[in-house]
PDB file of N, CA and C in Angstrom:
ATOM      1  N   UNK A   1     124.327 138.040 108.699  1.00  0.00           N
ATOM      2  CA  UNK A   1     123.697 137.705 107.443  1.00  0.00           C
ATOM      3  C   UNK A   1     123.215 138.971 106.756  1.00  0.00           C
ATOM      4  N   UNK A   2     123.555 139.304 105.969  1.00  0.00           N
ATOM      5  CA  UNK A   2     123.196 140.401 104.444  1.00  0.00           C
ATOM      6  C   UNK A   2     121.628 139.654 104.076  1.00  0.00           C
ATOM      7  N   UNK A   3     121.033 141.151 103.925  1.00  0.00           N
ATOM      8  CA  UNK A   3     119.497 140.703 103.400  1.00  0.00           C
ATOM      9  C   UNK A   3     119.408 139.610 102.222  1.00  0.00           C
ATOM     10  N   UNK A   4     120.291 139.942 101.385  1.00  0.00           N
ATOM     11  CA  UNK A   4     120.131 138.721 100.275  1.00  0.00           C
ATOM     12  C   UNK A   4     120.409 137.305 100.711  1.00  0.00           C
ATOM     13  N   UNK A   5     121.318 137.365 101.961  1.00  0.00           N
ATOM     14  CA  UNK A   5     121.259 135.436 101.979  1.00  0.00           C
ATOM     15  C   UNK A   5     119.880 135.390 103.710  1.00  0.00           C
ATOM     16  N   UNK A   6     118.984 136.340 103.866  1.00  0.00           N
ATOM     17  CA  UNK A   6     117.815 136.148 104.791  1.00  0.00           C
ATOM     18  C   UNK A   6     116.939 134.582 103.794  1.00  0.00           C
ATOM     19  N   UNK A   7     116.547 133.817 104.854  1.00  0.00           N
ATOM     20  CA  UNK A   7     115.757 133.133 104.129  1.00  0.00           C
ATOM     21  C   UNK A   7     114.660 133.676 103.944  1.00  0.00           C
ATOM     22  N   UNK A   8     114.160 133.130 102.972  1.00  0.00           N
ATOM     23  CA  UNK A   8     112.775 133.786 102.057  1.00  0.00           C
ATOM     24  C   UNK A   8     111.534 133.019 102.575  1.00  0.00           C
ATOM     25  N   UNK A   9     110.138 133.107 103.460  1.00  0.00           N
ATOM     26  CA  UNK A   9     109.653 132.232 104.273  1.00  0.00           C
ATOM     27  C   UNK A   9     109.096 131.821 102.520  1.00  0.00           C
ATOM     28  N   UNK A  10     108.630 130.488 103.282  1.00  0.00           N
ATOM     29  CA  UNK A  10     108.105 129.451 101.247  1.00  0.00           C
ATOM     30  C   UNK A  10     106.357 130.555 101.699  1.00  0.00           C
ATOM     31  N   UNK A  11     106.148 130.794  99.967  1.00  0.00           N
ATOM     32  CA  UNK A  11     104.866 131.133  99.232  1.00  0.00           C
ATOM     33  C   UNK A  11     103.550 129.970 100.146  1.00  0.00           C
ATOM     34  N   UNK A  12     102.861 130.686 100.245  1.00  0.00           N
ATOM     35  CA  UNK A  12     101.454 129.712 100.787  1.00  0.00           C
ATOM     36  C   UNK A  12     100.965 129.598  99.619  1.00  0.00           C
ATOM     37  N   UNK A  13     100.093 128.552  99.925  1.00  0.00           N
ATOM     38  CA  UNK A  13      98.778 128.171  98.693  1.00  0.00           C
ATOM     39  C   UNK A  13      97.773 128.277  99.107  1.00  0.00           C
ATOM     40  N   UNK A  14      96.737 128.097  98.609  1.00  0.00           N
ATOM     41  CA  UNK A  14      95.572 127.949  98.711  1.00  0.00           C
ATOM     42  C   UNK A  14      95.111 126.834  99.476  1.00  0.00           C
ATOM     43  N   UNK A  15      96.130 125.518  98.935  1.00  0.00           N
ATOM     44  CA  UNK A  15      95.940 124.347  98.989  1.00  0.00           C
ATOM     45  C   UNK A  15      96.909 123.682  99.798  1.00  0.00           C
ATOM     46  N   UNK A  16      97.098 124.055 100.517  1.00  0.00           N
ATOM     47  CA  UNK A  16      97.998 124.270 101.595  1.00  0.00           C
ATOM     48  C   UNK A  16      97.203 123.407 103.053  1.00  0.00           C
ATOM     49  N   UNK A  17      96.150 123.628 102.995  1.00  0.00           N
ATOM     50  CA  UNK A  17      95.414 123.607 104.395  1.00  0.00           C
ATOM     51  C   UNK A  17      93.921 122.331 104.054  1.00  0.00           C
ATOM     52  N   UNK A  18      94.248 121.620 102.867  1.00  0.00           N
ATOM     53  CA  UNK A  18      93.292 120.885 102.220  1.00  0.00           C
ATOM     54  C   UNK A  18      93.775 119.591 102.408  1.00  0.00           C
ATOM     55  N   UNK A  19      92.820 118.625 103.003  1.00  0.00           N
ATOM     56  CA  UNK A  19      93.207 117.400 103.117  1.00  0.00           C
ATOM     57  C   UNK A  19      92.710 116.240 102.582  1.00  0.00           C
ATOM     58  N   UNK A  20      94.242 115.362 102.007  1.00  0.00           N
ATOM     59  CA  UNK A  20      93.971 114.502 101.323  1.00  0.00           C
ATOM     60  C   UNK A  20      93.539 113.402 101.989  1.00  0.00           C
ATOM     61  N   UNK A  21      93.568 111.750 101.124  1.00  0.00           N
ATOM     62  CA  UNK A  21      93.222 110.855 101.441  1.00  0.00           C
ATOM     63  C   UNK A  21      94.178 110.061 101.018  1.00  0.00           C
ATOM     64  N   UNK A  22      95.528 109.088 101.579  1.00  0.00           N
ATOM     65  CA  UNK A  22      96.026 108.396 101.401  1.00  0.00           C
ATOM     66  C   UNK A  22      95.875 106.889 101.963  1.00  0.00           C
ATOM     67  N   UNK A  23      95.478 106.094 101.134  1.00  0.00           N
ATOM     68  CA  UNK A  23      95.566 104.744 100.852  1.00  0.00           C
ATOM     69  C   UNK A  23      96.650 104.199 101.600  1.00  0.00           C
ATOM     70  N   UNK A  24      96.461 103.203 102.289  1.00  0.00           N
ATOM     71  CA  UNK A  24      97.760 102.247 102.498  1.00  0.00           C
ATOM     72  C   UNK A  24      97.305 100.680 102.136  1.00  0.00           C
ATOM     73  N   UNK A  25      98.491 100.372 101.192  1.00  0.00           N
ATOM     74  CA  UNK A  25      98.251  99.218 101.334  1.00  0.00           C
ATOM     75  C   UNK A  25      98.988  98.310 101.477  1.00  0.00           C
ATOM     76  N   UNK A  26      98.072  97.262 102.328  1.00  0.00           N
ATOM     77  CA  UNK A  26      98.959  96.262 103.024  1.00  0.00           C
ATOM     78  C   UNK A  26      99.830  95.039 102.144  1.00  0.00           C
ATOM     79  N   UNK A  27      98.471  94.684 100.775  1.00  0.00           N
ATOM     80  CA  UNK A  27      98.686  93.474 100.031  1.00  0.00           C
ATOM     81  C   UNK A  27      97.581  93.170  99.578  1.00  0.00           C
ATOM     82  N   UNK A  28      97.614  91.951  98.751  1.00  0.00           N
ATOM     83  CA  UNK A  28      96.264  91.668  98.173  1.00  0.00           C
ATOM     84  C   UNK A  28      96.013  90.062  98.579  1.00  0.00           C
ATOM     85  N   UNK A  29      95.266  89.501  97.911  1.00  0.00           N
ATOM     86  CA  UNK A  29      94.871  88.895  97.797  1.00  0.00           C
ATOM     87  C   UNK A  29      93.568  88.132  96.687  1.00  0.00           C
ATOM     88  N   UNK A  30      93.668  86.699  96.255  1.00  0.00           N
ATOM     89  CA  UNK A  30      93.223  86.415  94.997  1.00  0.00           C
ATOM     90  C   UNK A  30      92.667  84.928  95.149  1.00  0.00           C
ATOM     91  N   UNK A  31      91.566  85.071  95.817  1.00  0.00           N
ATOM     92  CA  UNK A  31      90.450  84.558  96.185  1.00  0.00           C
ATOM     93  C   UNK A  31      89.384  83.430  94.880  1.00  0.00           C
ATOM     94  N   UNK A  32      89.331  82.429  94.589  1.00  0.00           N
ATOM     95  CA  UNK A  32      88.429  82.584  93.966  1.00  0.00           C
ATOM     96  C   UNK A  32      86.839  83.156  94.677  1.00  0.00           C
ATOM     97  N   UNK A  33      86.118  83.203  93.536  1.00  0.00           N
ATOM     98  CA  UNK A  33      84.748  84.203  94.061  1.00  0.00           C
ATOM     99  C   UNK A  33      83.794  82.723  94.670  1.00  0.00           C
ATOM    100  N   UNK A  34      83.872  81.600  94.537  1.00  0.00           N
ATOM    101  CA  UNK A  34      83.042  80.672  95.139  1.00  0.00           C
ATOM    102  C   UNK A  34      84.194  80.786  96.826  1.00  0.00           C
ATOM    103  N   UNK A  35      85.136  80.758  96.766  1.00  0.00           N
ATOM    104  CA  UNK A  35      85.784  81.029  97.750  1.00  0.00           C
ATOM    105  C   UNK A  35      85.274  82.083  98.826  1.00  0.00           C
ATOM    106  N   UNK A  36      85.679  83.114  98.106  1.00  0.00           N
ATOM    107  CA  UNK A  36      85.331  84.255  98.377  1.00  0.00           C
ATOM    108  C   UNK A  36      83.380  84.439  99.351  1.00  0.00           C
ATOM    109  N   UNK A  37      82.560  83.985  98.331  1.00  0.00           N
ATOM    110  CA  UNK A  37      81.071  84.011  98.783  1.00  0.00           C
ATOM    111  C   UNK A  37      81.050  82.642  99.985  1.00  0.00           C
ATOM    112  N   UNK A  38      81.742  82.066 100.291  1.00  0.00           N
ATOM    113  CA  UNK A  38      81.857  81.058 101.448  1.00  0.00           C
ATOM    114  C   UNK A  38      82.243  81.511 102.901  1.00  0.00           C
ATOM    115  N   UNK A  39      82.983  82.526 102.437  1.00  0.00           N
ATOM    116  CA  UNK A  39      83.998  82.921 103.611  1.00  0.00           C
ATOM    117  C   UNK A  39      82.388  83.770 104.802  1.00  0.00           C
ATOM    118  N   UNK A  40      83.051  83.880 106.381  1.00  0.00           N
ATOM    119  CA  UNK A  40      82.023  84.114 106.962  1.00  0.00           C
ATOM    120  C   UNK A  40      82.595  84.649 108.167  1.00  0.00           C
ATOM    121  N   UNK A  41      82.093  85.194 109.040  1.00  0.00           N
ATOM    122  CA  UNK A  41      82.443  85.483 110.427  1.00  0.00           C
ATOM    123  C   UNK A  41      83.993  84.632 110.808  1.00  0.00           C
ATOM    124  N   UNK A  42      84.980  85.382 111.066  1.00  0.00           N
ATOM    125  CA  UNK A  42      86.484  84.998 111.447  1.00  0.00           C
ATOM    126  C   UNK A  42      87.164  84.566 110.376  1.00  0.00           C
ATOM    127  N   UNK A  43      86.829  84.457 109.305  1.00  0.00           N
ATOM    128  CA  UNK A  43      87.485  83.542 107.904  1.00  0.00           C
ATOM    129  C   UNK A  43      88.727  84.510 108.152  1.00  0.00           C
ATOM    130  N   UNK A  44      89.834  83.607 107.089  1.00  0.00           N
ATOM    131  CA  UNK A  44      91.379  84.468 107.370  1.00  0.00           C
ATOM    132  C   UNK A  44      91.280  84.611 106.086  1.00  0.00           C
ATOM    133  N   UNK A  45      91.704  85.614 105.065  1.00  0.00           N
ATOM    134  CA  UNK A  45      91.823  85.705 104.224  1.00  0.00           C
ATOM    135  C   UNK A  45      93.290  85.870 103.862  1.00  0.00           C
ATOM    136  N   UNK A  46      94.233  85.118 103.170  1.00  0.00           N
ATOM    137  CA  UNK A  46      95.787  85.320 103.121  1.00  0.00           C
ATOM    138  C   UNK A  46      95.980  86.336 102.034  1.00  0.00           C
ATOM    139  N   UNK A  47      96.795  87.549 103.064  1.00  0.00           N
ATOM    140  CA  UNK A  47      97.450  88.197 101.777  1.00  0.00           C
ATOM    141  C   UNK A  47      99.026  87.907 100.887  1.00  0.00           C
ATOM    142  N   UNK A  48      99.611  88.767 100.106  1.00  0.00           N
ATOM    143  CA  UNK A  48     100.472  88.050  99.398  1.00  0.00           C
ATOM    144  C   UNK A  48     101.652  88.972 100.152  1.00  0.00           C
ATOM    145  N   UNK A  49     101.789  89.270 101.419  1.00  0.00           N
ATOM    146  CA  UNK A  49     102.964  90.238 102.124  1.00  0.00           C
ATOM    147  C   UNK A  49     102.567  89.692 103.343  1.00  0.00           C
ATOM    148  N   UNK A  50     103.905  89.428 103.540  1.00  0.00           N
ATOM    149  CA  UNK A  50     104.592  89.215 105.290  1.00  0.00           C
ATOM    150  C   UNK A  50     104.357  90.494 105.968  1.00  0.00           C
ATOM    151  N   UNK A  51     104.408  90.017 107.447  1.00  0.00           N
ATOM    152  CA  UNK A  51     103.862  91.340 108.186  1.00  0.00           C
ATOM    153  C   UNK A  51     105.254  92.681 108.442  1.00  0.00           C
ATOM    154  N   UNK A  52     106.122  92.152 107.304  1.00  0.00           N
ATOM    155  CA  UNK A  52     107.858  93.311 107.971  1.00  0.00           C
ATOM    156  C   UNK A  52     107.735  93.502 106.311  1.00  0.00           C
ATOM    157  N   UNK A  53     107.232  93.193 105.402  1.00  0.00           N
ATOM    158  CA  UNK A  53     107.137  93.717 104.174  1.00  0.00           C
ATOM    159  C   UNK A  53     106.986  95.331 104.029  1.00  0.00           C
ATOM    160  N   UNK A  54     107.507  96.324 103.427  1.00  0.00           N
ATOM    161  CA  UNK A  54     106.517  97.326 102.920  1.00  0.00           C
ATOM    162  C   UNK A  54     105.138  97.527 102.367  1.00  0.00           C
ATOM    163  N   UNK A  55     104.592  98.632 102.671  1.00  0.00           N
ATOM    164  CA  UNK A  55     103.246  98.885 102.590  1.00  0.00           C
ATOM    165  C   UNK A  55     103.542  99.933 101.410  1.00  0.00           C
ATOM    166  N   UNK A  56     102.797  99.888 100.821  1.00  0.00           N
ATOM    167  CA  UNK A  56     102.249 100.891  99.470  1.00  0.00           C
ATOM    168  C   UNK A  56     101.263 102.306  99.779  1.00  0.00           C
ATOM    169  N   UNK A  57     101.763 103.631  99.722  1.00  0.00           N
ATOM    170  CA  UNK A  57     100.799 104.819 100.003  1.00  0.00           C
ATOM    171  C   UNK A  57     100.310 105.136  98.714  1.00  0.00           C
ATOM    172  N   UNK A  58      99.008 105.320  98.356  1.00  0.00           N
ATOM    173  CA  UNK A  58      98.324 105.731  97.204  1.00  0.00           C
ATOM    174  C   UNK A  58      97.670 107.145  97.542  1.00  0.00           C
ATOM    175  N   UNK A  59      97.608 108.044  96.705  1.00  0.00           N
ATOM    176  CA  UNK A  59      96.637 109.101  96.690  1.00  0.00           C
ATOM    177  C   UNK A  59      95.922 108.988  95.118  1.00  0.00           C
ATOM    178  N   UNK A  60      94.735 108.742  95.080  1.00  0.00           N
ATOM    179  CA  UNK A  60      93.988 108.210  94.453  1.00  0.00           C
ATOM    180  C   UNK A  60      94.660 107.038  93.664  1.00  0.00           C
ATOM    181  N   UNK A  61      94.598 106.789  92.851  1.00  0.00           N
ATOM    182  CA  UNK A  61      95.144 105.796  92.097  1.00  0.00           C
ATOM    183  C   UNK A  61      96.950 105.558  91.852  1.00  0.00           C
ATOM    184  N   UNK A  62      97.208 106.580  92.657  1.00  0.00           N
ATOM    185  CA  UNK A  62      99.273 107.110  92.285  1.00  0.00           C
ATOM    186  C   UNK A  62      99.935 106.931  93.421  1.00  0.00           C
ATOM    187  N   UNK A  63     100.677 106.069  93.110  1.00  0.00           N
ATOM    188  CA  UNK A  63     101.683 105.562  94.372  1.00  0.00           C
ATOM    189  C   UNK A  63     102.729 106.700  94.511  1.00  0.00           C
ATOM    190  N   UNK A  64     102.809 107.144  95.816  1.00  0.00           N
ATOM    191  CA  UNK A  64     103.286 108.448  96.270  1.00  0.00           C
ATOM    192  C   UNK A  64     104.505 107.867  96.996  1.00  0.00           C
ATOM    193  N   UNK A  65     104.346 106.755  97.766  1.00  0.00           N
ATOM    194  CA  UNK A  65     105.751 106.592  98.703  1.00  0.00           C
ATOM    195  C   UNK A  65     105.710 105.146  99.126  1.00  0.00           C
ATOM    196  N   UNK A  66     106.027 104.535  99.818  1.00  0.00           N
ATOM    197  CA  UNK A  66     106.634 103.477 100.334  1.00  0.00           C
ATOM    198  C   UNK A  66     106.848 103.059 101.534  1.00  0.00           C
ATOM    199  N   UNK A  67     106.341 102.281 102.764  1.00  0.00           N
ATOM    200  CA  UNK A  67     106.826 102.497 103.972  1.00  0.00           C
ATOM    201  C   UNK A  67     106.671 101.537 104.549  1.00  0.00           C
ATOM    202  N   UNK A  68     107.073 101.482 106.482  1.00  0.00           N
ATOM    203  CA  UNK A  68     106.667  99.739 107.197  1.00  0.00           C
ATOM    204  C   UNK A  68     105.680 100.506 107.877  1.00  0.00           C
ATOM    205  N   UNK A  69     104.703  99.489 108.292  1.00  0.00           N
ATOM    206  CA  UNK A  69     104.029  99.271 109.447  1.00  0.00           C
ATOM    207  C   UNK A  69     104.617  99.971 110.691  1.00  0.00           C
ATOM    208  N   UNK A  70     103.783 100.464 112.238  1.00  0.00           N
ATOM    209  CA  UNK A  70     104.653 100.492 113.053  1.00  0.00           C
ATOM    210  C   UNK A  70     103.131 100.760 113.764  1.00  0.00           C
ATOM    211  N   UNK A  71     103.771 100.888 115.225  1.00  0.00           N
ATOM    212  CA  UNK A  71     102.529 100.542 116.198  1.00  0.00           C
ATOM    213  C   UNK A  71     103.224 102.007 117.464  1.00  0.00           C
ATOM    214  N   UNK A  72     102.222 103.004 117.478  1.00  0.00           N
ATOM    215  CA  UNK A  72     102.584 103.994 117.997  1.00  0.00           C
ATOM    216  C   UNK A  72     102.659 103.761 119.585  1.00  0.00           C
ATOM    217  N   UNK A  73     103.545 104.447 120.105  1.00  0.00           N
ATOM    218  CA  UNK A  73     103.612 104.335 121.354  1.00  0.00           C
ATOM    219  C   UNK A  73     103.104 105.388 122.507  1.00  0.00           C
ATOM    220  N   UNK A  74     103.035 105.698 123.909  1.00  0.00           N
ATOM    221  CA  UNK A  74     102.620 106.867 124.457  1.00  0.00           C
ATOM    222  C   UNK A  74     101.379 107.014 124.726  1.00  0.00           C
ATOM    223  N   UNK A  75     100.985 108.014 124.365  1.00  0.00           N
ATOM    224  CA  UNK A  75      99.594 108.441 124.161  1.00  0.00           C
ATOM    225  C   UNK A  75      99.140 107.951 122.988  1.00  0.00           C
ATOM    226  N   UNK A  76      99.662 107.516 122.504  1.00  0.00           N
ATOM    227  CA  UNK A  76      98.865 106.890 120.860  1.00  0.00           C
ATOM    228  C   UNK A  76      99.107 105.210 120.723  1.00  0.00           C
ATOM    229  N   UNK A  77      99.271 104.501 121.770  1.00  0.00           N
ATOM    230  CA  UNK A  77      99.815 103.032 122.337  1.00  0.00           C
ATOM    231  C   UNK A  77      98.817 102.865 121.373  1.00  0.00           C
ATOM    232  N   UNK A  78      99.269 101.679 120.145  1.00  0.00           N
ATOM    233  CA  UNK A  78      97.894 100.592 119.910  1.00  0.00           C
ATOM    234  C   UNK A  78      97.429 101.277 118.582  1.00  0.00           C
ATOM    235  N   UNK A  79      98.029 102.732 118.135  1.00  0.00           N
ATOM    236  CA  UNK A  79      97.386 102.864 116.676  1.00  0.00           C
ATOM    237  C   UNK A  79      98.483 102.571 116.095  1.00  0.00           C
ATOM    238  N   UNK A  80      98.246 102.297 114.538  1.00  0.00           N
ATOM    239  CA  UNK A  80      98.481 101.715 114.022  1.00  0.00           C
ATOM    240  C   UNK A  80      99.136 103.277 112.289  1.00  0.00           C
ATOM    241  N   UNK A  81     101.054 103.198 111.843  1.00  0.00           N
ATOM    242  CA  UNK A  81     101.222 103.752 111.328  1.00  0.00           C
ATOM    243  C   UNK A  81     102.054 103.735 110.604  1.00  0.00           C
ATOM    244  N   UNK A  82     102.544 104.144 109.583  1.00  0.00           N
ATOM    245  CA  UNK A  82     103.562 103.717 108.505  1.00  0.00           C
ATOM    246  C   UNK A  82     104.688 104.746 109.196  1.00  0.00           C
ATOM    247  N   UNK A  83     105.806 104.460 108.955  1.00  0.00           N
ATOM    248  CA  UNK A  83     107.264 105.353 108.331  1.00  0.00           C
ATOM    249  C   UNK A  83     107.578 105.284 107.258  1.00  0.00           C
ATOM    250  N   UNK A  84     107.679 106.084 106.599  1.00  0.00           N
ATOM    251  CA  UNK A  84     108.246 106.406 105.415  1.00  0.00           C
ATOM    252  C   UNK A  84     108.896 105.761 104.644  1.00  0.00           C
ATOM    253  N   UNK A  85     109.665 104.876 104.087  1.00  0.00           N
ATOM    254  CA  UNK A  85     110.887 104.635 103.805  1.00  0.00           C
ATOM    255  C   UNK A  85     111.788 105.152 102.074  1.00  0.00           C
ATOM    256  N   UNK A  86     110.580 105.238 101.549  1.00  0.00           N
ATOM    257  CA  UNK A  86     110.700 105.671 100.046  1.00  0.00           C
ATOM    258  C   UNK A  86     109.392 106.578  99.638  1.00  0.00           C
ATOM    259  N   UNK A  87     110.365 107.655  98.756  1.00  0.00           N
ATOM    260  CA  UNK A  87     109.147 109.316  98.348  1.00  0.00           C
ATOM    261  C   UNK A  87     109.279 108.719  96.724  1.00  0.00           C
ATOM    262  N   UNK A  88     107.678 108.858  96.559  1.00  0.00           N
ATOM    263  CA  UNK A  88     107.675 108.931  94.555  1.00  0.00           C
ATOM    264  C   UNK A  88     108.402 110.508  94.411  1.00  0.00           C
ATOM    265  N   UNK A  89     108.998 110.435  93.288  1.00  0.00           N
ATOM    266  CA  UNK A  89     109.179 111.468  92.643  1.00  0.00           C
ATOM    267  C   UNK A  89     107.960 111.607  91.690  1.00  0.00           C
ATOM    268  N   UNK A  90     107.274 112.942  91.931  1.00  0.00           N
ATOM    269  CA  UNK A  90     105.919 112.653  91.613  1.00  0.00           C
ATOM    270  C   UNK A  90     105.960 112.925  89.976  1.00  0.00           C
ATOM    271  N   UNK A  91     107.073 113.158  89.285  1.00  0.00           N
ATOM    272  CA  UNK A  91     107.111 113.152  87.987  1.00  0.00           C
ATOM    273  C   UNK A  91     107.362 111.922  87.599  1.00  0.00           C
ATOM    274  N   UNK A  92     108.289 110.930  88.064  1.00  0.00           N
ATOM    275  CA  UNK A  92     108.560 109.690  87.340  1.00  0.00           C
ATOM    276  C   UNK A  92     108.055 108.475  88.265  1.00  0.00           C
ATOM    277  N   UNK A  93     107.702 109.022  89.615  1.00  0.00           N
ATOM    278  CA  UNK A  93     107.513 107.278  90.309  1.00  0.00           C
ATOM    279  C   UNK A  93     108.282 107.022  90.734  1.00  0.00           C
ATOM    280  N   UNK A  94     107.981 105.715  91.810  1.00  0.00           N
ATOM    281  CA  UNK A  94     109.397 105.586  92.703  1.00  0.00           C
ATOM    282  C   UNK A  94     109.989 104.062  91.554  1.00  0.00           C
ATOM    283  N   UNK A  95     110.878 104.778  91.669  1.00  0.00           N
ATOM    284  CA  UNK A  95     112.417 103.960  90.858  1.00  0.00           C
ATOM    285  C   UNK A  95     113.124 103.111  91.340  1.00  0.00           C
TER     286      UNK A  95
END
């Protein structure tokens, strides 16, 4: 390899080492509020997604990606984590 085709390591940032907060969400739900103020210890509340549905990733208010559920295995048996399945293009949104 000739210096010009060496890869170039990527530019750091600042912001590089700063951590966000991504949202997952499962589904909603649409309760009336006399409903809602009834509900109590064990109540089920139904959401509007099956449990093999996709989940929604938000970073603040902006849907970033798309993914399933999954239940880690190993050393991490029992937590609870998305895969990926779809990236927003953070200029237009996922399409």
């Amino acid at each position: 390899m000739s210096d010009d085709q060496t890869p170039k390591p990527e530019k750091s940032s600042p912001f590089d080492s700063v951590p966000i907060e991504v949202t997952v969400s499962v589904g909603r739900a649409r309760p009336l509020i006399r409903d809602l103020l009834n509900m109590g210890e064990n109540a089920v509340l139904t959401l509007d997604k099956r449990i093999e549905d996709p989940v929604d990733l938000y970073v603040g208010d902006h849907l970033v990606a798309r993914g399933l559920l999954e239940e880690m295995e190993g050393d991490q048996a029992g937590q609870l984590a998305v895969r990926l399945t779809e990236i927003a293009d953070l200029q237009n949104g996922i399409g």
